[in-house]
Protein backbone atom coordinates (compact mmCIF):
# COMPACT_ATOMS: atom_id res chain seq x y z
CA UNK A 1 140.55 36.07 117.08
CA UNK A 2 139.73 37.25 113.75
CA UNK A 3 136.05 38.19 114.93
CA UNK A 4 137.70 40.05 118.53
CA UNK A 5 139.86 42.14 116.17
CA UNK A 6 136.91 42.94 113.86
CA UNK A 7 134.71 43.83 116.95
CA UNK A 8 137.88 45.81 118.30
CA UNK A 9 137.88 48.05 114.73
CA UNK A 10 134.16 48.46 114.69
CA UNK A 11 134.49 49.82 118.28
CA UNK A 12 136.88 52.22 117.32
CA UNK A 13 134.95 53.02 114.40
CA UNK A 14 131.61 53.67 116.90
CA UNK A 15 133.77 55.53 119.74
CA UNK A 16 135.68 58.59 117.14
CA UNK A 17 131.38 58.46 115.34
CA UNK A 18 130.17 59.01 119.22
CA UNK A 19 133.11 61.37 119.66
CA UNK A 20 132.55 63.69 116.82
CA UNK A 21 128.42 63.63 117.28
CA UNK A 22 128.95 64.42 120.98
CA UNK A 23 131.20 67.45 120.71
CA UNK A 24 129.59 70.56 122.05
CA UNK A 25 127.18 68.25 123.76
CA UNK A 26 126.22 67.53 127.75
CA UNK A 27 126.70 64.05 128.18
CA UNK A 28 123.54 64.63 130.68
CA UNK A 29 121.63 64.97 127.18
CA UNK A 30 121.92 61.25 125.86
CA UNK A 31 118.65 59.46 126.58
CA UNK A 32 119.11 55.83 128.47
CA UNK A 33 119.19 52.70 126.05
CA UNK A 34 116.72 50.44 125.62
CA UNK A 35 116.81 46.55 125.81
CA UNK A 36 116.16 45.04 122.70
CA UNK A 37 113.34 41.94 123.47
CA UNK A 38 111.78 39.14 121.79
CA UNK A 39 108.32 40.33 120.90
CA UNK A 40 105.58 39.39 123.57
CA UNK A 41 103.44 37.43 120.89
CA UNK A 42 106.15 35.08 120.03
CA UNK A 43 108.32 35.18 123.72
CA UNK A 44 104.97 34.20 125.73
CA UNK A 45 105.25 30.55 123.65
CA UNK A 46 109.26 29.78 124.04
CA UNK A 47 111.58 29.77 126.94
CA UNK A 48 114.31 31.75 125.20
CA UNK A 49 115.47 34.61 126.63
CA UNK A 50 113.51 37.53 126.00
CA UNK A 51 115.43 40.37 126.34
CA UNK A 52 118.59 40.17 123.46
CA UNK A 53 121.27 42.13 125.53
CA UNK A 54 122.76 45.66 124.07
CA UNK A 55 124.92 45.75 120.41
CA UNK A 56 128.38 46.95 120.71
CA UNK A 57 127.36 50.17 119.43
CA UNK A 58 124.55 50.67 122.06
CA UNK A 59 126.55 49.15 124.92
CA UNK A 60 129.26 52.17 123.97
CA UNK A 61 127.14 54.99 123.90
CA UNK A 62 125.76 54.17 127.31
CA UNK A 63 128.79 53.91 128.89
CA UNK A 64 129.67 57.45 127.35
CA UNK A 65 126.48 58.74 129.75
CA UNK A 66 128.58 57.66 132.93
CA UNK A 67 129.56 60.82 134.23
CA UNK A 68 132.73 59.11 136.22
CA UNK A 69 131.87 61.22 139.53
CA UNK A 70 134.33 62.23 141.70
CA UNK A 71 132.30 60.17 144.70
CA UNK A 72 130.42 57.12 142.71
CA UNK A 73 127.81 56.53 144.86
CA UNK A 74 126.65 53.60 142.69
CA UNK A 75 129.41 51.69 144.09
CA UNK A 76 127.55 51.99 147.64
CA UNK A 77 124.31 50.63 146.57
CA UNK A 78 125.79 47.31 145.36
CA UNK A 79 126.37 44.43 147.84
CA UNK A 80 129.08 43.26 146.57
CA UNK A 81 130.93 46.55 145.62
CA UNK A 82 131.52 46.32 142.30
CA UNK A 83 134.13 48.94 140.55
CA UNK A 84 131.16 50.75 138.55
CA UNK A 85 132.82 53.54 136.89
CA UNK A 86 135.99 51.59 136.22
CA UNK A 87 134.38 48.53 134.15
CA UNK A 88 131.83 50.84 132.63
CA UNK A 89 135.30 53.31 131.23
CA UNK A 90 136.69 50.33 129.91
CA UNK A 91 133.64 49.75 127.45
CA UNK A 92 133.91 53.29 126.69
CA UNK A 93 137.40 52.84 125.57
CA UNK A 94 136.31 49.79 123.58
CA UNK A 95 138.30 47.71 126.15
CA UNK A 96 135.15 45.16 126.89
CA UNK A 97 137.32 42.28 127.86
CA UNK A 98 139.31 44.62 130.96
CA UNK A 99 135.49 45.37 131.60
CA UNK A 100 134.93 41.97 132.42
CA UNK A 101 137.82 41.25 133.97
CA UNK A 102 136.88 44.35 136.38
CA UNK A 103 133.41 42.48 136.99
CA UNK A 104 135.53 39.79 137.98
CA UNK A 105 137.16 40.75 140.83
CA UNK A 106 134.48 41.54 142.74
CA UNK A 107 131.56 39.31 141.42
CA UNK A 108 131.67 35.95 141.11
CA UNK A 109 128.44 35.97 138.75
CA UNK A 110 128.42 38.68 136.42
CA UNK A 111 126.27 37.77 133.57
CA UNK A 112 123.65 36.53 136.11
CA UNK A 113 123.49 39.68 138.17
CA UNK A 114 123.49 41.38 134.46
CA UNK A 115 120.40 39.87 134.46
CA UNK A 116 118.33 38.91 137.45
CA UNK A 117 119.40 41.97 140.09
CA UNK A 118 117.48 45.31 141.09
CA UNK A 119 119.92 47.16 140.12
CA UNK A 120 117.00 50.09 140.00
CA UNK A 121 116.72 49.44 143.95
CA UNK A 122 120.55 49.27 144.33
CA UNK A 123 123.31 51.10 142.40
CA UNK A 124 120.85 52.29 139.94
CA UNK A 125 119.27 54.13 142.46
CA UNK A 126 122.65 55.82 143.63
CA UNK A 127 123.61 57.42 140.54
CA UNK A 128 124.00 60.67 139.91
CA UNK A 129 121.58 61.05 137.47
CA UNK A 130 118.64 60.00 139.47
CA UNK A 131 119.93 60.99 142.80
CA UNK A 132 120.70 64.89 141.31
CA UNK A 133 119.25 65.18 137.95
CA UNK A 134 116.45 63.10 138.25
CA UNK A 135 117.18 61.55 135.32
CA UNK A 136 117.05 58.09 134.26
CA UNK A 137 120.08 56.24 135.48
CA UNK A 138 123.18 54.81 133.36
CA UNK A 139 121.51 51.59 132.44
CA UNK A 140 124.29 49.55 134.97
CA UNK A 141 122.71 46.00 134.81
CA UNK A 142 122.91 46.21 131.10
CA UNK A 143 126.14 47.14 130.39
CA UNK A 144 127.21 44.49 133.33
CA UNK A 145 125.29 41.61 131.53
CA UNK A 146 126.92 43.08 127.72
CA UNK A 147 130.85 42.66 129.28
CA UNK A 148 130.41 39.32 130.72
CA UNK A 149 128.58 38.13 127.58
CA UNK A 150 130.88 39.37 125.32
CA UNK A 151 133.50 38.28 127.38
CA UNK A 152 131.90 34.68 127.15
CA UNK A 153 131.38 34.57 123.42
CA UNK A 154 135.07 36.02 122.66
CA UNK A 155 136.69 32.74 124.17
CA UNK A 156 139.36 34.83 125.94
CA UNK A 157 138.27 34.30 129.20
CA UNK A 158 139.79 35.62 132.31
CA UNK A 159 140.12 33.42 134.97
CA UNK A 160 140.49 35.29 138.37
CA UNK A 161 144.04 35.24 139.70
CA UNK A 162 144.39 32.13 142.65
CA UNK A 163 146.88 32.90 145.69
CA UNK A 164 148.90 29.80 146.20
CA UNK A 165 147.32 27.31 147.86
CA UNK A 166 147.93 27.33 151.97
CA UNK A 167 146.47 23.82 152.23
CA UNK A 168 143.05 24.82 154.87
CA UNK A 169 139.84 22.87 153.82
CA UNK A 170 136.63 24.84 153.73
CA UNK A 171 133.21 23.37 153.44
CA UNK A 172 130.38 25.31 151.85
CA UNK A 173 126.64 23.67 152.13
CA UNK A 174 124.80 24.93 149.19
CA UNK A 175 125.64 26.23 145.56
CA UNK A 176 123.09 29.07 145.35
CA UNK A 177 124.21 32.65 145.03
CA UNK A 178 125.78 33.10 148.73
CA UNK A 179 127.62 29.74 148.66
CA UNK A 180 129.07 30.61 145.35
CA UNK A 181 130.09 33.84 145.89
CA UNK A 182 131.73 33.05 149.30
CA UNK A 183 133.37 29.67 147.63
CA UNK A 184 135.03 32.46 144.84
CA UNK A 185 136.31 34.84 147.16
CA UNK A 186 138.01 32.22 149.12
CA UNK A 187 139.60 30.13 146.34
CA UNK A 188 141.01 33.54 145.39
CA UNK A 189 142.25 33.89 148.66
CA UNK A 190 144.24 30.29 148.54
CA UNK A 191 141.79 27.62 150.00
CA UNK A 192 140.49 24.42 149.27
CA UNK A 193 137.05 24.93 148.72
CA UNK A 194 134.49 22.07 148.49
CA UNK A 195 130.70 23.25 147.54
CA UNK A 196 128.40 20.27 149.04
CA UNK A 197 125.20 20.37 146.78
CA UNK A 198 122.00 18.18 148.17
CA UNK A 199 120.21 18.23 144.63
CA UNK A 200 121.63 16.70 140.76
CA UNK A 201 122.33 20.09 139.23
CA UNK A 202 124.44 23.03 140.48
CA UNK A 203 123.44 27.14 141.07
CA UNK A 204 120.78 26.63 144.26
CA UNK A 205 118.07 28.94 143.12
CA UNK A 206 119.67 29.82 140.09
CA UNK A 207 119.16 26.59 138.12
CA UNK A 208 115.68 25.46 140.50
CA UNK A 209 114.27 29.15 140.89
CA UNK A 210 114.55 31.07 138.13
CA UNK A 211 113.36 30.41 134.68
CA UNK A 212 115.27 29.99 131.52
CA UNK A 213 113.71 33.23 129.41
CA UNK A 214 115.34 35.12 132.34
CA UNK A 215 117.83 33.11 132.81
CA UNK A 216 119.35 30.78 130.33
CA UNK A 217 121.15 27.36 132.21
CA UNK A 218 124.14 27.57 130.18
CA UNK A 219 125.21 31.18 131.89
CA UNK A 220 124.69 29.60 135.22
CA UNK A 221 126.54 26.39 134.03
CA UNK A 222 129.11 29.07 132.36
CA UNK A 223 129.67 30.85 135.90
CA UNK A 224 130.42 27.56 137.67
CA UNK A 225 132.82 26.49 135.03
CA UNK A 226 134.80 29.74 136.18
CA UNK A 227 134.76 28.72 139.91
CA UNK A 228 135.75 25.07 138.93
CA UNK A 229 139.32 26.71 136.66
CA UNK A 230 139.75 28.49 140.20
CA UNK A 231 139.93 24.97 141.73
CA UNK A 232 136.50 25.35 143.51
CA UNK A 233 135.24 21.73 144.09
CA UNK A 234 131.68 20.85 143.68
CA UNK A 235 129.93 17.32 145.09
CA UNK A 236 126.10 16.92 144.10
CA UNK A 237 123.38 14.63 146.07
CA UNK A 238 125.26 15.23 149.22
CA UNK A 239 122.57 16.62 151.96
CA UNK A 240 124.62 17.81 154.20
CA UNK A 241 122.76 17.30 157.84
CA UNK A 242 122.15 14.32 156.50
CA UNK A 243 124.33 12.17 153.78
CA UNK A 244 127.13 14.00 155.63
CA UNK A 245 127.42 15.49 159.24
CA UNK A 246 128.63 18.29 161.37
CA UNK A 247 131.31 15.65 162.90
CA UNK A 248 131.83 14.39 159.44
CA UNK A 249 133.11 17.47 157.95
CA UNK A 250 135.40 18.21 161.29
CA UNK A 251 137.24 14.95 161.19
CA UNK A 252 137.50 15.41 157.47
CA UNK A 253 139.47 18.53 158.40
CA UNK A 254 137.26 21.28 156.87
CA UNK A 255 138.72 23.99 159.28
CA UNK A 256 135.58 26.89 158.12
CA UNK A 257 131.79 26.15 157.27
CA UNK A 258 129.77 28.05 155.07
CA UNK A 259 125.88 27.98 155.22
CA UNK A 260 124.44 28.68 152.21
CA UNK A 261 121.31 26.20 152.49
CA UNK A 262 118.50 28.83 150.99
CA UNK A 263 115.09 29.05 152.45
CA UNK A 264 113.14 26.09 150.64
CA UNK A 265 110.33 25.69 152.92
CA UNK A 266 107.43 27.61 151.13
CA UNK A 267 104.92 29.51 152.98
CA UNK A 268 100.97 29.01 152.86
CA UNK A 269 98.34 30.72 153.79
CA UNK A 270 96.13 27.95 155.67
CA UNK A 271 93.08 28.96 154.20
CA UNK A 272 90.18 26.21 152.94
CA UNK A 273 91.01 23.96 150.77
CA UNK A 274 94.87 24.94 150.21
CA UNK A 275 95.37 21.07 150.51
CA UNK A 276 92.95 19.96 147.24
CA UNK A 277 94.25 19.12 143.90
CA UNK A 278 95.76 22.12 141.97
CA UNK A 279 97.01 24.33 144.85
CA UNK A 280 101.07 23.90 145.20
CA UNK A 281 103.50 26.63 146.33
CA UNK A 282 105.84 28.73 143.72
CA UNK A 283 108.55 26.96 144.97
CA UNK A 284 107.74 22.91 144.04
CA UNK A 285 105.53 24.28 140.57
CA UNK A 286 109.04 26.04 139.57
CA UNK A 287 111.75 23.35 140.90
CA UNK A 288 109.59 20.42 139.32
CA UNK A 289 109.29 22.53 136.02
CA UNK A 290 113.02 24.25 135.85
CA UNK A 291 115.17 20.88 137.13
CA UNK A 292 112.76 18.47 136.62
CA UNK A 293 111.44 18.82 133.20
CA UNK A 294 107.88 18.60 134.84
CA UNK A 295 106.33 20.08 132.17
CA UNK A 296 106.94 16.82 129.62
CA UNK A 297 104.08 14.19 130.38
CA UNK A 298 106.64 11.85 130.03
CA UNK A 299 108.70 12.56 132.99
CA UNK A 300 108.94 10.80 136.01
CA UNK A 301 107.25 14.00 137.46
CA UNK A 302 104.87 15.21 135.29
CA UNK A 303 102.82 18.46 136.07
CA UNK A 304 99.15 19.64 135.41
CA UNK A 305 99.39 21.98 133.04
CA UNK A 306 96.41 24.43 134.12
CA UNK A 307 94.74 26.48 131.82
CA UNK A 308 92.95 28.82 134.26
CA UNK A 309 96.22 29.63 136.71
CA UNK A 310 96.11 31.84 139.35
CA UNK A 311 99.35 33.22 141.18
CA UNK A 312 99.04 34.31 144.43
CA UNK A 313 101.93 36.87 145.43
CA UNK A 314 103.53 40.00 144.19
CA UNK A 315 107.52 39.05 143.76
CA UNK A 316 109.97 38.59 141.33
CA UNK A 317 109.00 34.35 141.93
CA UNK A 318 105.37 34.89 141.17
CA UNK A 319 106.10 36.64 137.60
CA UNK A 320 108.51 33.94 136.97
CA UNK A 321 105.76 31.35 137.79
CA UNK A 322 102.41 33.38 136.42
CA UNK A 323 104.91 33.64 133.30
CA UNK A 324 106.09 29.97 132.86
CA UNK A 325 102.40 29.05 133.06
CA UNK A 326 101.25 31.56 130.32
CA UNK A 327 104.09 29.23 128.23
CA UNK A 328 103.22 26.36 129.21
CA UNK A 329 99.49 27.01 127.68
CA UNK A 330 97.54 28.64 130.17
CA UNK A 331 94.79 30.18 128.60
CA UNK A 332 94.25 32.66 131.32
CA UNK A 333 97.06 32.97 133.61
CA UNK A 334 96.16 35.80 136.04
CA UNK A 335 98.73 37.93 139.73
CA UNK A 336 96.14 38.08 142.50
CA UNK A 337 97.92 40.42 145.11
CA UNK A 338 96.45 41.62 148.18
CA UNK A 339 98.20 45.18 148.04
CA UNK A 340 98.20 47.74 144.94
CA UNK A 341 100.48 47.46 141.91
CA UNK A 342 102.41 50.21 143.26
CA UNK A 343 103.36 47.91 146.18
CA UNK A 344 104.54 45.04 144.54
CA UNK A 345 108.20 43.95 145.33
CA UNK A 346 108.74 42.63 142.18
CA UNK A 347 110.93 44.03 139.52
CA UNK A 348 109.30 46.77 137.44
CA UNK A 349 110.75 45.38 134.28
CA UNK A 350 109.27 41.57 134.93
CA UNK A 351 105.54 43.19 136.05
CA UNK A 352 106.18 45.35 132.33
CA UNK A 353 107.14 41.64 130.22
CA UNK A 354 104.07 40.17 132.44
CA UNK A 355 101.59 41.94 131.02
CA UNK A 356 103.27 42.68 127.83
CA UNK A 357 102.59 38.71 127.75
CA UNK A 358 98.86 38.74 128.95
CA UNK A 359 98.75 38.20 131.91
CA UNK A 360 95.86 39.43 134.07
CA UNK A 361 96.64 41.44 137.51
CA UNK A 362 93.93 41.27 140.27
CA UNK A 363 95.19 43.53 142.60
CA UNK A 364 93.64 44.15 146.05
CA UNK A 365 92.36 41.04 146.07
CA UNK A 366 93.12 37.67 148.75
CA UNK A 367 92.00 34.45 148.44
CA UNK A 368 90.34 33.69 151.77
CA UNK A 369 88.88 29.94 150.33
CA UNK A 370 89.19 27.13 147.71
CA UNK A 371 86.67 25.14 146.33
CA UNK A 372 87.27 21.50 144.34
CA UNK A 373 85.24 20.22 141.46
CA UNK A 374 83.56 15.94 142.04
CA UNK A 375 87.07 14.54 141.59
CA UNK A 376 88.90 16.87 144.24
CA UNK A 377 90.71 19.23 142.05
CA UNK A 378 90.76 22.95 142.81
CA UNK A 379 87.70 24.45 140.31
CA UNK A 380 87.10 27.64 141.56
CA UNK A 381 88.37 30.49 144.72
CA UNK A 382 86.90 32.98 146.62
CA UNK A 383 88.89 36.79 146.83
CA UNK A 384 88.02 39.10 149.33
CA UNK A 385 88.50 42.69 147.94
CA UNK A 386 90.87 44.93 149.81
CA UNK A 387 92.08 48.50 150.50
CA UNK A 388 95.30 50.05 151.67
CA UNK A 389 95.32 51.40 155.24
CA UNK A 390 98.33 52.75 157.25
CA UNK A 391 101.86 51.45 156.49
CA UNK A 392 103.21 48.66 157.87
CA UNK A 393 106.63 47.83 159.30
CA UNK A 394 107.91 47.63 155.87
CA UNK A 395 106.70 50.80 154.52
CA UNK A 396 104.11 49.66 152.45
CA UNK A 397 100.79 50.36 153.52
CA UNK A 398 98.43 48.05 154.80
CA UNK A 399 95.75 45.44 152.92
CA UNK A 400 92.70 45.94 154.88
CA UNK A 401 89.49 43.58 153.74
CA UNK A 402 86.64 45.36 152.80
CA UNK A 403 83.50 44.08 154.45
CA UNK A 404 81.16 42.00 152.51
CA UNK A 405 82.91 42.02 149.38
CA UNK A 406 84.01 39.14 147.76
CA UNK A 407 83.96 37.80 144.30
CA UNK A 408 84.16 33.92 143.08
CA UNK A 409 86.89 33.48 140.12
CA UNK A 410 86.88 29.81 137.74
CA UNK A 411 90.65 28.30 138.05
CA UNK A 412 92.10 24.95 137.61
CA UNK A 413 95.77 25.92 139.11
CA UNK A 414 96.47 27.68 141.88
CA UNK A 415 100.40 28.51 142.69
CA UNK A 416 100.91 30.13 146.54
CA UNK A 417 104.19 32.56 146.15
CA UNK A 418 103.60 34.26 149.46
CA UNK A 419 106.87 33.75 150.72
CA UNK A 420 109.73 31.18 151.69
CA UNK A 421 110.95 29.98 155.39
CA UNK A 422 115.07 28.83 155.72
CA UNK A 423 115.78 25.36 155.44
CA UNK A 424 115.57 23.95 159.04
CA UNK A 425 118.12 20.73 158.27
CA UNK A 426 120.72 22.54 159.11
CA UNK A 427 119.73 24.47 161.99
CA UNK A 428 117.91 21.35 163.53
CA UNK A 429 121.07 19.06 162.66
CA UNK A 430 124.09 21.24 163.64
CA UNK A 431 125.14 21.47 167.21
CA UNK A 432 126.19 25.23 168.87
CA UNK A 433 124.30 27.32 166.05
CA UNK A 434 121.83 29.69 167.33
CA UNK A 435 117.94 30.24 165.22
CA UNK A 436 115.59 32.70 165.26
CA UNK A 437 112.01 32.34 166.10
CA UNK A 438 111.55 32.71 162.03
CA UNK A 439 113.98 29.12 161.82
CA UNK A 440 116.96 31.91 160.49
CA UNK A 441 120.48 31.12 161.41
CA UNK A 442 121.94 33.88 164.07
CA UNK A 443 125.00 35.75 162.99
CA UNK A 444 127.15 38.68 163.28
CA UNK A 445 125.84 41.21 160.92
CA UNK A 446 129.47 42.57 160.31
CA UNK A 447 131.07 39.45 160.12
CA UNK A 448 128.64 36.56 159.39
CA UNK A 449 129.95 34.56 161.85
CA UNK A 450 127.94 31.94 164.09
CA UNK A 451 127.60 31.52 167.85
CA UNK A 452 130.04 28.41 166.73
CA UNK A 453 133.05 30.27 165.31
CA UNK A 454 134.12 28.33 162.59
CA UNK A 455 130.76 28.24 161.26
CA UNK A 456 129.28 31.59 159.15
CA UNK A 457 126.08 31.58 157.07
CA UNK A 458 124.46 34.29 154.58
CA UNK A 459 121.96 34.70 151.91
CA UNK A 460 118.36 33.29 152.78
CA UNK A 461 119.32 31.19 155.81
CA UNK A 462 120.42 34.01 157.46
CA UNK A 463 117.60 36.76 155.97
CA UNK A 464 114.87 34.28 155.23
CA UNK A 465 114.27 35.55 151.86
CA UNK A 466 116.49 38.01 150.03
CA UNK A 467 117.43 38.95 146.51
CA UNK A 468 120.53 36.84 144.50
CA UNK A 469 122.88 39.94 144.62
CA UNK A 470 122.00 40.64 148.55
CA UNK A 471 122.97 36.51 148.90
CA UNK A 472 126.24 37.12 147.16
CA UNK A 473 126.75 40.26 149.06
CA UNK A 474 126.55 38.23 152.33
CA UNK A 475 129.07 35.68 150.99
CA UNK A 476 131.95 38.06 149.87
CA UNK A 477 131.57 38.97 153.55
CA UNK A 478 131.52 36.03 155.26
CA UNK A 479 134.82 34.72 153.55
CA UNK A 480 136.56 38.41 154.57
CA UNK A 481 135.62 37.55 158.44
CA UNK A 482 136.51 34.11 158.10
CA UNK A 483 139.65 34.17 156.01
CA UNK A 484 140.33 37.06 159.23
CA UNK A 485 139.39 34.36 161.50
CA UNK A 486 141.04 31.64 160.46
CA UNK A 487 144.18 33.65 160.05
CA UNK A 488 144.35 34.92 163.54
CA UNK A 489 143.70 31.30 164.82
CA UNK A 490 146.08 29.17 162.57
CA UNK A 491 146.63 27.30 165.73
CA UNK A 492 142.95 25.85 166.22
């Protein structure tokens, strides 16, 4: 308490220094903060996190850039609609634990969208200053990740308030970002909530997905812990579809389903030799290495630890991998993407720490074949060198191969990260559901809801690949519409 009282003066302290320096001054004027980060040439051989999150100094002179508009549009570019201007006032005042608590009651993982969401793509890109000034924005996804952390480190923390318990079972299948999100909003709302988990460890993508120097396991584990004081339940090795049924959870009186169940199923390219040795999607090289300690030769899964890797893909998931191999001692640890840099959906800041770490970036390039060395292990692979044509569906414009021109590059390691299908157990193993062609689950887009109405489903089974605040977006909707549902039908 001692330290929170300290931390309270020094805040003071900071706010009538920022007040006196700022008098006479446009607020427009104050240049954005930067991250602090663990340099590249010590970061690129740990897993600790390598940016250090803002001071309390830092985090309050941001805030003071927050122009508090009239109509905050950042609050309509984040999924989940979180009170922007409101928890951001609170640091201002020096009141960082009401900022968290503000956090809270619309986001049911704070410090990890403080640190893994696009907030540039999303509220970022709604604020005033780049939507009028064309400024750089109020640095949101910092001063999100500072109040939850501090919040965290204080020991004073909030634990959403509960309505009293009305005694209706709901079943969620999968603890990634949508199930967790939808399991929060409905605890709030008075439900018993059971999350059914099919691997050891908790937080879906979040634990499997996602490395630790971007994001640490204990703020994941820290997040859950919340949801569990809000009486969430959580059972692990239970593959729902599978250890447990449809019929199961019906005559175990689970009166609403949530789908959370991901998109696991990693995409290839079926090109030669994408079977040898050494070629693996993003998805198993990152699940064996981030839950099953893969990278120890002493595990029960041990992984080859490459020293010529090759990424193939332009997302957040191939930094993260093309970045956990460069720790893991690749020598050269190289992006080949088929489209320009300026294409990339990746997050500007992860492509920035990528190369800030070495890493090499073949752009317009494709792999188009593999070849093995005597003993069947992937030695070397063929790129065909591209241009950009017309725009595609997406907006981005086109890769188009450019005749004749190919060059051979030397690897040992090749990781696929061209994209992710949904899980089909549940589709193929639940009765009344309705799947796209693509293996997604079919719902309302307003509500979430299922061709089977006590069923709803969000995040990655439902877009096929999607971002972790998107995913949590989907769930705080899906338990509106059902909680609507279920209240409307008590009888059922």
């Amino acid at each position: 308490m001692n330290n929170e009282y300290l931390k309270a003066e020094r805040a003071q302290e900071w706010r009538e220094t920022l007040r006196k320096s700022m008098k006479n001054k446009d607020r427009t004027d104050l240049p954005r903060v930067k991250m602090p980060e663990v340099p590249p040439e010590i970061r690129c051989h740990t897993y600790d996190e390598v940016n250090l999150g803002l001071s309390l100094e830092q985090a309050i002179g941001e805030s003071h850039r927050c122009l508090d508009c009239v109509d905050p549009t950042c609050i309509t570019g984040c999924p989940v609609e979180i009170n922007i201007p409101k928890f951001i006032k609170n640091i201002e005042r020096g009141e960082i634990l009401e900022a968290a608590k503000t956090l809270k009651e619309t986001s049911a993982l704070p410090a990890v969208c403080g640190r893994v969401c696009p907030q540039e793509r999303q509220c970022e890109s709604k604020c005033f200053y780049t939507l009028k000034l064309k400024k750089e924005p109020v640095a949101i996804g910092y001063l999100e990740r500072f109040a939850a952390d501090y919040e965290r480190n204080s020991g004073q923390i909030s634990i959403p308030d509960v309505a009293p318990a009305n005694g209706i079972k709901i079943a969620v299948v999968g603890s990634g970002p949508a199930g967790l999100s939808f399991a929060g909003d409905m605890a709030k709302m008075g439900y018993d909530v059971t999350v059914f988990e099919a691997l050891h460890e908790l937080g879906g993508v979040l634990r499997y997905g996602i490395p630790e120097f971007r994001l640490p396991n204990e703020i994941v584990d820290f997040e859950i812990d919340v949801l569990k004081k809000m009486g969430v339940k959580f059972l692990t090795n239970c593959i729902v579809g599978k250890t447990i049924l449809q019929e199961d959870l019906v005559a175990e009186g689970f009166r609403g389903i949530f789908v959370g169940s991901g998109a696991g199923l990693p995409n290839f390219m079926n090109i030669p030799g994408e079977n040898l040795n050494g070629v693996m999607s993003c998805n198993e090289y990152l699940t064996r290495i981030n839950l099953m300690q893969a990278a120890d030769p002493e595990s029960d899964t041990p992984i080859h630890l490459g020293k010529k890797v090759a990424v193939i893909g332009g997302g957040n998931t191939a930094m993260d991998a093309v970045r956990t191999a460069r720790r893991l001692g690749a020598e050269k640890a190289m992006i080949v993407y088929r489209r320009s840099e300026e294409e990339m959906p990746a997050r500007i800041e992860e492509i920035k720490h990528a190369k800030e770490e070495g890493i090499e970036f073949l752009t317009l390039h494709n792999p188009i074949k593999y070849e093995s060395d005597a003993n069947g292990r992937v030695q070397r692979m063929l790129l065909q060198r591209m241009k950009l044509g017309d725009p595609d569906a997406s907006g981005r414009r086109s890769p188009v191969a450019i005749e004749g021109d190919t060059v051979w590059i030397d690897v040992d390691e090749v990781i696929v990260s061209v994209g992710v299908s949904p899980n089909p157990l549940i589709p193929q193993s639940f009765s009344g559901i309705e799947v796209t062609s693509r293996g997604t689950i079919v719902v309302n887009n307003d509500t979430m809801q299922s061709a089977v109405k006590t069923i709803f489903a969000g995040g990655d089974i439902v877009r096929g690949g999607a971002t972790v605040i998107l995913a949590m977006g989907d769930g705080r909707k899906a338990a509106k519409s059902m909680h609507e549902y279920l209240s409307s039908n008590q009888t059922e």
